[in-house]
N, C-alpha and C. Protein backbone atom coordinates (compact mmCIF):
# COMPACT_ATOMS: atom_id res chain seq x y z
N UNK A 1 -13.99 -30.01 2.45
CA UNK A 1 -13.86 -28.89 1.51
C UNK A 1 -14.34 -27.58 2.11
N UNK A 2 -15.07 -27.63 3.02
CA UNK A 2 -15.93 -26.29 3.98
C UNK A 2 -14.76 -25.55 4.29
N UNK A 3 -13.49 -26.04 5.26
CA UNK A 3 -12.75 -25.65 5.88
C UNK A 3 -11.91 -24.66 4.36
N UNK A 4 -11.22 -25.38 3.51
CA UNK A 4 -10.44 -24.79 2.46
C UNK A 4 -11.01 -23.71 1.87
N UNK A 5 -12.44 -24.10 1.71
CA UNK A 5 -13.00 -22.71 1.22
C UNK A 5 -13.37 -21.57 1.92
N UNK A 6 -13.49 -21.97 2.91
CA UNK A 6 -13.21 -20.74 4.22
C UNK A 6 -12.14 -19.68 3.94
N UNK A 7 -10.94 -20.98 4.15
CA UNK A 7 -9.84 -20.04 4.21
C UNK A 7 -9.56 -19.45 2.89
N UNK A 8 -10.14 -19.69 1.83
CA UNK A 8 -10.38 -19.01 0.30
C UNK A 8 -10.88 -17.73 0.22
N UNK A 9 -11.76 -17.78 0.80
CA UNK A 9 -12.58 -16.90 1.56
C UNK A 9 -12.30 -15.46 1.92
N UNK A 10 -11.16 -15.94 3.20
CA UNK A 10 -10.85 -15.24 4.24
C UNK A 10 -9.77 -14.42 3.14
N UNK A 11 -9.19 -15.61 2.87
CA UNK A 11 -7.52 -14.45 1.95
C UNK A 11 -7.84 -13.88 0.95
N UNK A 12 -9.30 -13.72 0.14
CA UNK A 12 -10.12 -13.03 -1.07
C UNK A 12 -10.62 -11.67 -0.14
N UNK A 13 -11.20 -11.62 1.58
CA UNK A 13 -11.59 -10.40 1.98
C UNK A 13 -10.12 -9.56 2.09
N UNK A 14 -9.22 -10.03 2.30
CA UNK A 14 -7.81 -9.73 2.84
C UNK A 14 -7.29 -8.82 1.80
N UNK A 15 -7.66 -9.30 0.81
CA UNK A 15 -7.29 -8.90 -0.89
C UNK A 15 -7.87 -7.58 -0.87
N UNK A 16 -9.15 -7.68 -0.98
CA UNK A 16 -9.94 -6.48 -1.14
C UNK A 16 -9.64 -5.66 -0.05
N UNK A 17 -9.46 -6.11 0.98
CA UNK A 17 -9.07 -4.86 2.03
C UNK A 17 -7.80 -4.53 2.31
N UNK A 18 -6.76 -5.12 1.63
CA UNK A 18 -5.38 -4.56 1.84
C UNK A 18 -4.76 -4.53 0.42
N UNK A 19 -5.39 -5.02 -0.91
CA UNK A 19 -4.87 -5.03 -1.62
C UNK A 19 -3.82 -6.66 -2.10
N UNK A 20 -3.47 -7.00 -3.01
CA UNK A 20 -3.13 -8.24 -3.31
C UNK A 20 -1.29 -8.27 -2.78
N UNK A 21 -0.75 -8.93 -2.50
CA UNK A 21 0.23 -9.28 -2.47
C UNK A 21 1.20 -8.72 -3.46
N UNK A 22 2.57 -7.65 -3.08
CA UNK A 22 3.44 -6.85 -4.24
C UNK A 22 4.32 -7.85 -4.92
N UNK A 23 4.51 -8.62 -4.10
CA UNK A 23 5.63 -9.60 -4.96
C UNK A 23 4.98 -11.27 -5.18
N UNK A 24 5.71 -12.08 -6.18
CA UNK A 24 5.29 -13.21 -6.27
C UNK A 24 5.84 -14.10 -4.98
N UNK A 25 4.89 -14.99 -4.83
CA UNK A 25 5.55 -15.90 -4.00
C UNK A 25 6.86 -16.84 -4.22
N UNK A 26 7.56 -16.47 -3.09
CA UNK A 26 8.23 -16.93 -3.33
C UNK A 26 8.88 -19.09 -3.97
N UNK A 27 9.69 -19.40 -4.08
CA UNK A 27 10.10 -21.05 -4.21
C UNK A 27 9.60 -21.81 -2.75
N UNK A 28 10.11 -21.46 -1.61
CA UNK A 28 9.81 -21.90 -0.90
C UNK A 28 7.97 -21.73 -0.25
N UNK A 29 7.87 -21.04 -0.48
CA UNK A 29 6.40 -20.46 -0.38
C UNK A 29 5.83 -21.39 -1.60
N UNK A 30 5.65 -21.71 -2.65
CA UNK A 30 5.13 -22.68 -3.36
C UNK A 30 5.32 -23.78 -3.06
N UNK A 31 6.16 -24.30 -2.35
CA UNK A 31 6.86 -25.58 -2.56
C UNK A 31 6.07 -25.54 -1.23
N UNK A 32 5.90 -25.43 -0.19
CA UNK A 32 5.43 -25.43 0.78
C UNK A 32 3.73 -25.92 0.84
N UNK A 33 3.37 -24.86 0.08
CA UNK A 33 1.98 -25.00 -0.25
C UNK A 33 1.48 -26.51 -0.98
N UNK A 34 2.48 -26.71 -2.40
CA UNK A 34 2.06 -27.90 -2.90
C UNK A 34 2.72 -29.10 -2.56
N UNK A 35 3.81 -28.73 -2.27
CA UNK A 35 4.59 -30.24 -1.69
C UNK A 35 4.07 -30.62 -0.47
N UNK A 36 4.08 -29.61 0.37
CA UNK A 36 3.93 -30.08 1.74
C UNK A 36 2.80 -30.21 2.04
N UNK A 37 1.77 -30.74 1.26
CA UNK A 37 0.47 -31.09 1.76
C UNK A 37 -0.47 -29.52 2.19
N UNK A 38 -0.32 -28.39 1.20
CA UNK A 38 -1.32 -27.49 1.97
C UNK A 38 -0.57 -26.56 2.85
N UNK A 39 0.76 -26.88 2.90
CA UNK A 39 1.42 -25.75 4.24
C UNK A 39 1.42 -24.36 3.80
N UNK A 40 0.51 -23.51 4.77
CA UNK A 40 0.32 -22.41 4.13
C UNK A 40 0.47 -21.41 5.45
N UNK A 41 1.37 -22.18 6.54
CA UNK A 41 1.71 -21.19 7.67
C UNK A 41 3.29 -21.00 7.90
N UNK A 42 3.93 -20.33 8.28
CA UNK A 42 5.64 -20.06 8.45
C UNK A 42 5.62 -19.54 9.62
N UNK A 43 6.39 -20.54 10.58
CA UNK A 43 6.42 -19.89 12.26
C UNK A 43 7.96 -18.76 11.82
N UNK A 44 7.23 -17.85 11.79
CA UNK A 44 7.75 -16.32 11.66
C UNK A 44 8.56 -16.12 13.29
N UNK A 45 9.93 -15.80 13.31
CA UNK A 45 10.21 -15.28 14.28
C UNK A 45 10.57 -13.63 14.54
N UNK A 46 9.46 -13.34 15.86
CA UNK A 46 9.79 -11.76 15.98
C UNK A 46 9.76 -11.34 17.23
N UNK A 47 10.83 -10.53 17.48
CA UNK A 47 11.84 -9.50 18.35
C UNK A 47 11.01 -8.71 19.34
N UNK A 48 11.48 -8.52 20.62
CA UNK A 48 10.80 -7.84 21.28
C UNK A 48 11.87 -6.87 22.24
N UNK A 49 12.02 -5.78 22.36
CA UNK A 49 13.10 -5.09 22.77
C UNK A 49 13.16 -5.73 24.31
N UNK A 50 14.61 -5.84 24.43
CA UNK A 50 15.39 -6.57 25.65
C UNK A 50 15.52 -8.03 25.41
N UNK A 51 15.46 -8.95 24.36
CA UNK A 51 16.15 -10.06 23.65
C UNK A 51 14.46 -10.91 23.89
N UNK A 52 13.24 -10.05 24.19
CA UNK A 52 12.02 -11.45 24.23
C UNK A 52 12.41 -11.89 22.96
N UNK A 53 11.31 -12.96 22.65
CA UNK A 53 11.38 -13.64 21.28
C UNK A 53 10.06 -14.19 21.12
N UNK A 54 8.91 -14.01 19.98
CA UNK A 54 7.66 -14.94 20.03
C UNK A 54 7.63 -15.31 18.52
N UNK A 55 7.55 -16.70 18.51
CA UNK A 55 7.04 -17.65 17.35
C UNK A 55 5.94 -16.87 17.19
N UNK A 56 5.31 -16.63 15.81
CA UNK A 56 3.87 -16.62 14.94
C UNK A 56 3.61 -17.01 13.79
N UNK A 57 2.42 -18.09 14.06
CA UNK A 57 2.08 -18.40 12.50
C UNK A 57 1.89 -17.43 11.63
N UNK A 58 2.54 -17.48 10.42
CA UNK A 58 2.42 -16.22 10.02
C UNK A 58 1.60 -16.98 8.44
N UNK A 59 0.99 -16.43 8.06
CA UNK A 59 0.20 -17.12 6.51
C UNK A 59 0.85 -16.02 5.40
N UNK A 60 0.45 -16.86 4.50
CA UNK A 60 1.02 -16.01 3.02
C UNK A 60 0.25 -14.38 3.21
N UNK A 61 -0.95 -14.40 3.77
CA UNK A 61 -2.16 -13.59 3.56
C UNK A 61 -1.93 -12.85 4.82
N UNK A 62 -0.78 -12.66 5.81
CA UNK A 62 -0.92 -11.82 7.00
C UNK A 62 -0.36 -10.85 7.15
N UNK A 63 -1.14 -9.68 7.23
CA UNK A 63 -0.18 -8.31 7.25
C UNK A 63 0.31 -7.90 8.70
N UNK A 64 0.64 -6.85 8.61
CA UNK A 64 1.45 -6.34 9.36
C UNK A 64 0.29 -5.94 10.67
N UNK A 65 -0.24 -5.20 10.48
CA UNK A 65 -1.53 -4.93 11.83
C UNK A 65 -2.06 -6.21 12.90
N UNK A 66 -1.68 -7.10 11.76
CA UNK A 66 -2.47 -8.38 12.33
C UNK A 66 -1.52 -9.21 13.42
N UNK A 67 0.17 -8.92 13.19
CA UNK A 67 0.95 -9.14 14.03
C UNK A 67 0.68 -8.12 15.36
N UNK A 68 1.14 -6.77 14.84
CA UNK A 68 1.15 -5.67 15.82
C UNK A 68 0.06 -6.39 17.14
N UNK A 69 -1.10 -6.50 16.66
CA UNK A 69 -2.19 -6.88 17.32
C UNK A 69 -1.81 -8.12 18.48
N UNK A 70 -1.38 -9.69 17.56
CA UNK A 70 -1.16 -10.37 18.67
C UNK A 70 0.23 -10.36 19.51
N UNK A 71 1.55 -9.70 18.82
CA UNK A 71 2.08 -9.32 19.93
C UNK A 71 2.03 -8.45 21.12
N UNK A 72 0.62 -7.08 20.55
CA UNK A 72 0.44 -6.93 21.48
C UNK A 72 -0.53 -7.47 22.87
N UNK A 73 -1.14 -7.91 22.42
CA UNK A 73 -1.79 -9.11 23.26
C UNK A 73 -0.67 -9.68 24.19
N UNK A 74 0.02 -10.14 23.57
CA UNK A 74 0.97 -10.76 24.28
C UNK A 74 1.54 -9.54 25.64
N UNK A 75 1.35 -8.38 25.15
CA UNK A 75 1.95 -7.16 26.18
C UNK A 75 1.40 -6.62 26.81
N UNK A 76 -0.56 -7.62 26.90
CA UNK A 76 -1.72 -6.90 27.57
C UNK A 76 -2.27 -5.99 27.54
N UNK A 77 -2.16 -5.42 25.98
CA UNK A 77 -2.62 -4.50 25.46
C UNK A 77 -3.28 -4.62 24.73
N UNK A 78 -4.34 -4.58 25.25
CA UNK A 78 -5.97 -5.04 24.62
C UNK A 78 -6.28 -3.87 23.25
N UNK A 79 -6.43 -2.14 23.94
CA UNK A 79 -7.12 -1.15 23.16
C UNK A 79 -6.36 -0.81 21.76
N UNK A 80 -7.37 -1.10 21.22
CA UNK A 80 -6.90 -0.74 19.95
C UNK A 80 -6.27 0.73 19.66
N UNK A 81 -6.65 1.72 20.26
CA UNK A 81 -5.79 3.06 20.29
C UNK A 81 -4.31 2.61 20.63
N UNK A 82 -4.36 2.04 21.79
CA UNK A 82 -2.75 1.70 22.34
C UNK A 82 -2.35 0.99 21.21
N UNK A 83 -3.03 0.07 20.83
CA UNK A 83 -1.97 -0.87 19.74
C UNK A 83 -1.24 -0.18 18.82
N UNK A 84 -2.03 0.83 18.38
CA UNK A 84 -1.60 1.82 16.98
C UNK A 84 -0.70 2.78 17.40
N UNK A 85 0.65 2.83 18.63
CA UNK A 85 1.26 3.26 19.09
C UNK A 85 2.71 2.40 18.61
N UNK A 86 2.08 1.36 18.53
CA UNK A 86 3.30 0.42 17.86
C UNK A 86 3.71 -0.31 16.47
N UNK A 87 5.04 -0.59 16.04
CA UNK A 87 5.07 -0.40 14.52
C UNK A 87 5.95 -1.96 14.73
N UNK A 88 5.87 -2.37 13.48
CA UNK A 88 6.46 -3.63 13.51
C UNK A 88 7.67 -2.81 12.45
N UNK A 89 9.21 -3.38 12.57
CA UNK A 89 9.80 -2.60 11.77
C UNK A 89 10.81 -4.08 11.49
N UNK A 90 11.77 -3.75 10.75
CA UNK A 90 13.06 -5.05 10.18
C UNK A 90 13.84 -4.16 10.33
N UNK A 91 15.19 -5.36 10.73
CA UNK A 91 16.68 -4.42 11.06
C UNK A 91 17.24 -5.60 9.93
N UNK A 92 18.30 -4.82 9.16
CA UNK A 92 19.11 -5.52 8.51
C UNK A 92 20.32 -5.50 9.29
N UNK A 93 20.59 -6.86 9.71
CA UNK A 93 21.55 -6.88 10.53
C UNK A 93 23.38 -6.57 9.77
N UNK A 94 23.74 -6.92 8.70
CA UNK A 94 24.76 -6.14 8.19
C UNK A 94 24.74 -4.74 8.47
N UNK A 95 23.70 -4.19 7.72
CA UNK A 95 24.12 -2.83 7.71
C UNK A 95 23.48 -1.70 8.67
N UNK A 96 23.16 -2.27 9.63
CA UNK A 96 22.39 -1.03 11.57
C UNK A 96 21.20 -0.20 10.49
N UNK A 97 20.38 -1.21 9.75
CA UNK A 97 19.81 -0.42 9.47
C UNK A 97 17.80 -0.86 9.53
N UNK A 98 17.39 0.31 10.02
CA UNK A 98 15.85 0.25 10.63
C UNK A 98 14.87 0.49 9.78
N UNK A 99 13.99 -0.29 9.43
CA UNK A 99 12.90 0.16 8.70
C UNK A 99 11.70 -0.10 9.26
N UNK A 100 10.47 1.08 9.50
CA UNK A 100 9.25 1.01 9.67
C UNK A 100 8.52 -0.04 8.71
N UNK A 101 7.71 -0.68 9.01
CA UNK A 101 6.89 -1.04 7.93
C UNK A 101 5.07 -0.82 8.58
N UNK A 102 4.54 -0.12 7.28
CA UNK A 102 3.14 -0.01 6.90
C UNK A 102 2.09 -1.72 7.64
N UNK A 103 1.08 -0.69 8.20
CA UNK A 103 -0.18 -1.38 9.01
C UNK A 103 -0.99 -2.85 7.82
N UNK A 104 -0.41 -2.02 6.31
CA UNK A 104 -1.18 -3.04 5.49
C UNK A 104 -0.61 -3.84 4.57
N UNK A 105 0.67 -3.45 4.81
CA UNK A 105 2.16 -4.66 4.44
C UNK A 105 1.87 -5.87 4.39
N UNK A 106 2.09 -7.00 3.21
CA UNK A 106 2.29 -8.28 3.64
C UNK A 106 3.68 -8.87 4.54
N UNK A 107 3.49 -9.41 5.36
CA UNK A 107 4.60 -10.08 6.53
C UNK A 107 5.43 -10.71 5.24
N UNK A 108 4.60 -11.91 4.62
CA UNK A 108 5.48 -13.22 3.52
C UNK A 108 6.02 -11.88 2.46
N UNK A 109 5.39 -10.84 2.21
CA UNK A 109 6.31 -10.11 1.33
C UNK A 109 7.10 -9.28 1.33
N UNK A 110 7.33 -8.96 2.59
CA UNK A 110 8.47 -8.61 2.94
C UNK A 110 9.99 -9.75 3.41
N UNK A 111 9.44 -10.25 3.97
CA UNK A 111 10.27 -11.87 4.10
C UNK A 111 10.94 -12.23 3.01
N UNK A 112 10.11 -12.39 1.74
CA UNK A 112 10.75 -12.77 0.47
C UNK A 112 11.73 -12.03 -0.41
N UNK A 113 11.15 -10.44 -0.07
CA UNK A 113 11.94 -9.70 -0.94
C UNK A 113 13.55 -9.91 -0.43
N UNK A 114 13.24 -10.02 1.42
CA UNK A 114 14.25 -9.54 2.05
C UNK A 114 15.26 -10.88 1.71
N UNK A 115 14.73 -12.14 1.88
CA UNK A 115 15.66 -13.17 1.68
C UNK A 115 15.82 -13.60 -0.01
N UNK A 116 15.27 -13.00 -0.63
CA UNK A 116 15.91 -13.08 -2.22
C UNK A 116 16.96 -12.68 -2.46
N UNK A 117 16.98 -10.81 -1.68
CA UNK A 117 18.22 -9.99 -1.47
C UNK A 117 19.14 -10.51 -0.84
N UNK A 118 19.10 -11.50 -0.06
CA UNK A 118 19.88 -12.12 0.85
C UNK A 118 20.22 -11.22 1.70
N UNK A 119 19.61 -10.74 2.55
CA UNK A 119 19.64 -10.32 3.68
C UNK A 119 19.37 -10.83 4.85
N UNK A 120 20.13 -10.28 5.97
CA UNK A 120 19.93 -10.93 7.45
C UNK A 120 18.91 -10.24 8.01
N UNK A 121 17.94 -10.31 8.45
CA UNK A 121 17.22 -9.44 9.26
C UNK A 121 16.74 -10.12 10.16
N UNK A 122 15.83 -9.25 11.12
CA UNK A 122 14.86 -9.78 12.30
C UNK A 122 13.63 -8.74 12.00
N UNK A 123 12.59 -9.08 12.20
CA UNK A 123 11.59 -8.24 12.72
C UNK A 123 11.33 -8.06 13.94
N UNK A 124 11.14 -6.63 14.50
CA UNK A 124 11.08 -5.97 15.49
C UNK A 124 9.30 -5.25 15.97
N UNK A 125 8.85 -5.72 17.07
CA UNK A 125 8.13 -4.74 17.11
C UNK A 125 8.65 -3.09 18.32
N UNK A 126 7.98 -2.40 18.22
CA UNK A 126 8.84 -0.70 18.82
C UNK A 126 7.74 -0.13 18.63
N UNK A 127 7.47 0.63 20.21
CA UNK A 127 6.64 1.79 20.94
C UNK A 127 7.22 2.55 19.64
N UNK A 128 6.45 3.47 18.68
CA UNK A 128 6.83 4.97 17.91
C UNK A 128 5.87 6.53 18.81
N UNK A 129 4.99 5.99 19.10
CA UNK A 129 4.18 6.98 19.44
C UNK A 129 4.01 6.71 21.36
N UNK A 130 3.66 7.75 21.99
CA UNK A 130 4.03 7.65 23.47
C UNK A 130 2.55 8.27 23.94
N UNK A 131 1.26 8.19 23.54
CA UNK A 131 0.26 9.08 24.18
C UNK A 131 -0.16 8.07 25.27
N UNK A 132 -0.69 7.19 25.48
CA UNK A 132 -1.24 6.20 26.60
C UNK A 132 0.18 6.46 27.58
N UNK A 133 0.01 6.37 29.02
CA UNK A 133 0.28 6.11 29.92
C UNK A 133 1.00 5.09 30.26
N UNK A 134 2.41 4.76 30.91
CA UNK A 134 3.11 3.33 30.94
C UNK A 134 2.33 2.56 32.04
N UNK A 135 2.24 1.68 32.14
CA UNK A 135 1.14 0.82 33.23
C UNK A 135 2.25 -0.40 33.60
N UNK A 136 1.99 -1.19 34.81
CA UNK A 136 2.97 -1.88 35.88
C UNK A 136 2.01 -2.94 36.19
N UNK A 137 0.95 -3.14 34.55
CA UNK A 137 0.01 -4.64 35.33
C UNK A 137 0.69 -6.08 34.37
N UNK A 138 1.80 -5.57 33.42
CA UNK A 138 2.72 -6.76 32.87
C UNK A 138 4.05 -7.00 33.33
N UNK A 139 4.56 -7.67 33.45
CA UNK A 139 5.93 -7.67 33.73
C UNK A 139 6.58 -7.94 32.12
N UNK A 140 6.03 -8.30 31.18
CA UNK A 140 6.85 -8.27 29.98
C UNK A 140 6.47 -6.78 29.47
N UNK A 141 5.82 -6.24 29.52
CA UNK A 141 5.41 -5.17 29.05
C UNK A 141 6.44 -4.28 29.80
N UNK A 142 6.79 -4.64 30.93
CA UNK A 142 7.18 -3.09 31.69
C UNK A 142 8.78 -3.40 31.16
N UNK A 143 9.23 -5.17 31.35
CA UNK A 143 10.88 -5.36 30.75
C UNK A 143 10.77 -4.71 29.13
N UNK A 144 9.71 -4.95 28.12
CA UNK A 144 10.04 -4.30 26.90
C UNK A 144 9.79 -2.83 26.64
N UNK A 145 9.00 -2.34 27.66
CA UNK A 145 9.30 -0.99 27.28
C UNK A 145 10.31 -0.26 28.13
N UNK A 146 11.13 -0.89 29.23
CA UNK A 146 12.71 -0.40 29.47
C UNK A 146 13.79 -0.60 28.74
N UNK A 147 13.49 -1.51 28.06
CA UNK A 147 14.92 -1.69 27.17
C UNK A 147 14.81 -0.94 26.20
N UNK A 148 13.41 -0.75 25.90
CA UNK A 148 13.15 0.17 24.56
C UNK A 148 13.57 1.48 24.49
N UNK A 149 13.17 1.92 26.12
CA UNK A 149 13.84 3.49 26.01
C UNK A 149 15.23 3.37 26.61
N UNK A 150 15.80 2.22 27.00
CA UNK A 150 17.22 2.22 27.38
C UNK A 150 18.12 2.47 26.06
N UNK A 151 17.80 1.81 25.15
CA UNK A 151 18.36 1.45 23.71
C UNK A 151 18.46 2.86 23.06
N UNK A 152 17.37 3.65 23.34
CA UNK A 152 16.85 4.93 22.36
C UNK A 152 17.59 5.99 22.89
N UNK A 153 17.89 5.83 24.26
CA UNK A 153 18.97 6.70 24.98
C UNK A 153 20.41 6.39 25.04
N UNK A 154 20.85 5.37 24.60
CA UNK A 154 22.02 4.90 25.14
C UNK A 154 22.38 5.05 23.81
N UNK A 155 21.56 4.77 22.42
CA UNK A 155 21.93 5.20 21.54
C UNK A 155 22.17 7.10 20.49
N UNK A 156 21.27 7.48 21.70
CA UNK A 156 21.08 8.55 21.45
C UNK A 156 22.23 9.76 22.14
N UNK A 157 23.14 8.98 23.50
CA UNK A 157 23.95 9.27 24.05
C UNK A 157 25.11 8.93 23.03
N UNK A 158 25.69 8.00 22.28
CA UNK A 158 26.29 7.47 22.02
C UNK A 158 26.51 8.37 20.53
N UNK A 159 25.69 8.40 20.06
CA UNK A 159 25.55 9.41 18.70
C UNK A 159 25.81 10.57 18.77
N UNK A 160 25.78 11.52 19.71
CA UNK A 160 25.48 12.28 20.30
C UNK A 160 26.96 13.25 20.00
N UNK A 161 26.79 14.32 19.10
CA UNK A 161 28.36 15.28 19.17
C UNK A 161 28.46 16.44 20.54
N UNK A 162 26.93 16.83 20.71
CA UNK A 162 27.09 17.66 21.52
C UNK A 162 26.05 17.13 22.59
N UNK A 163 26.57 17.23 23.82
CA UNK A 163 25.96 16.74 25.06
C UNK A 163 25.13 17.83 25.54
N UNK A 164 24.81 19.05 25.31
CA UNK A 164 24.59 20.31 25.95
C UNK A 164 22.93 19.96 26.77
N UNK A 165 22.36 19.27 26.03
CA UNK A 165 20.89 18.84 26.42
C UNK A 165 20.84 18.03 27.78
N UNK A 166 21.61 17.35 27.77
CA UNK A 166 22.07 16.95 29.35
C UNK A 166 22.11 17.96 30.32
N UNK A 167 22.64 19.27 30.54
CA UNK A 167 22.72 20.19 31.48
C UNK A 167 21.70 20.58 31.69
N UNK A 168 21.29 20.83 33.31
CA UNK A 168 20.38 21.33 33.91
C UNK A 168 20.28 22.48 33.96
């Protein structure tokens, strides 16, 4: 019982510091919890510009910062200044369309709204802010932040009515 009430615990400080959860949980999100013996994790899949891909347990109780954080880990980006350079965002894949999402967002509540709506999406994480320095001590780090600004240019070329900014 130590362990359960821990994690009682943990998702009651979560509450108070981010606020409670906007939407109800969802069917599968209940059914999970009581059918499945306690399952209270969803290997969340999320996007990394140039096709990476990383599984995360994701809990009913995990916001958005808390991803940012271990994918960036994953990109050897320890400092917390650097981390806050990056935004976890959802693309609805029907309609090319991008949304930021907030540091204190629930992950499961956005998930739910999005698949109630029946929508296709992915979550994305994306460099927004550029003050730190690019560094050459990751090799996933250096492939996701080329595709990132390949994408931002190629789309930005592509959109583009007047080219004039190109001339030297």
């Amino acid at each position: 019982f130590l362990g359960t009430a821990f994690i009682c615990l943990q998702n009651l400080v979560k509450t108070f510091k981010y606020g409670g959860r906007q939407f109800l949980l969802s069917g599968n999100e209940i059914e999970a919890i009581t059918v499945i013996m306690g399952k209270t994790l969803k290997r969340q899949l999320y996007h990394l510009p140039g096709g990476h891909r990383k599984v995360i347990n994701t809990r009913s109780v995990t916001v958005v910062e808390e991803i940012i954080q271990q994918l960036c880990q994953e990109l050897n980006i320890r400092s917390a200044a650097e981390q806050q350079e990056f935004c976890l965002c959802y693309i609805l894949e029907s309609e090319d369309k991008l949304k930021m999402l907030a540091n204190d967002e629930y992950v499961m509540d956005i998930c739910t709204e999005l698949e109630h709506n029946q929508k296709q999406y992915f979550l994305l994480l994306k460099r927004t802010v550029w003050i730190h320095p690019l560094r050459m001590d990751n090799a996933l780090y250096i492939d996701v932040m080329f595709f990132q600004v390949l994408f931002t240019f190629s789309f930005t070329l592509i959109n583009s009515n007047n080219l004039n900014y190109l001339r030297i």
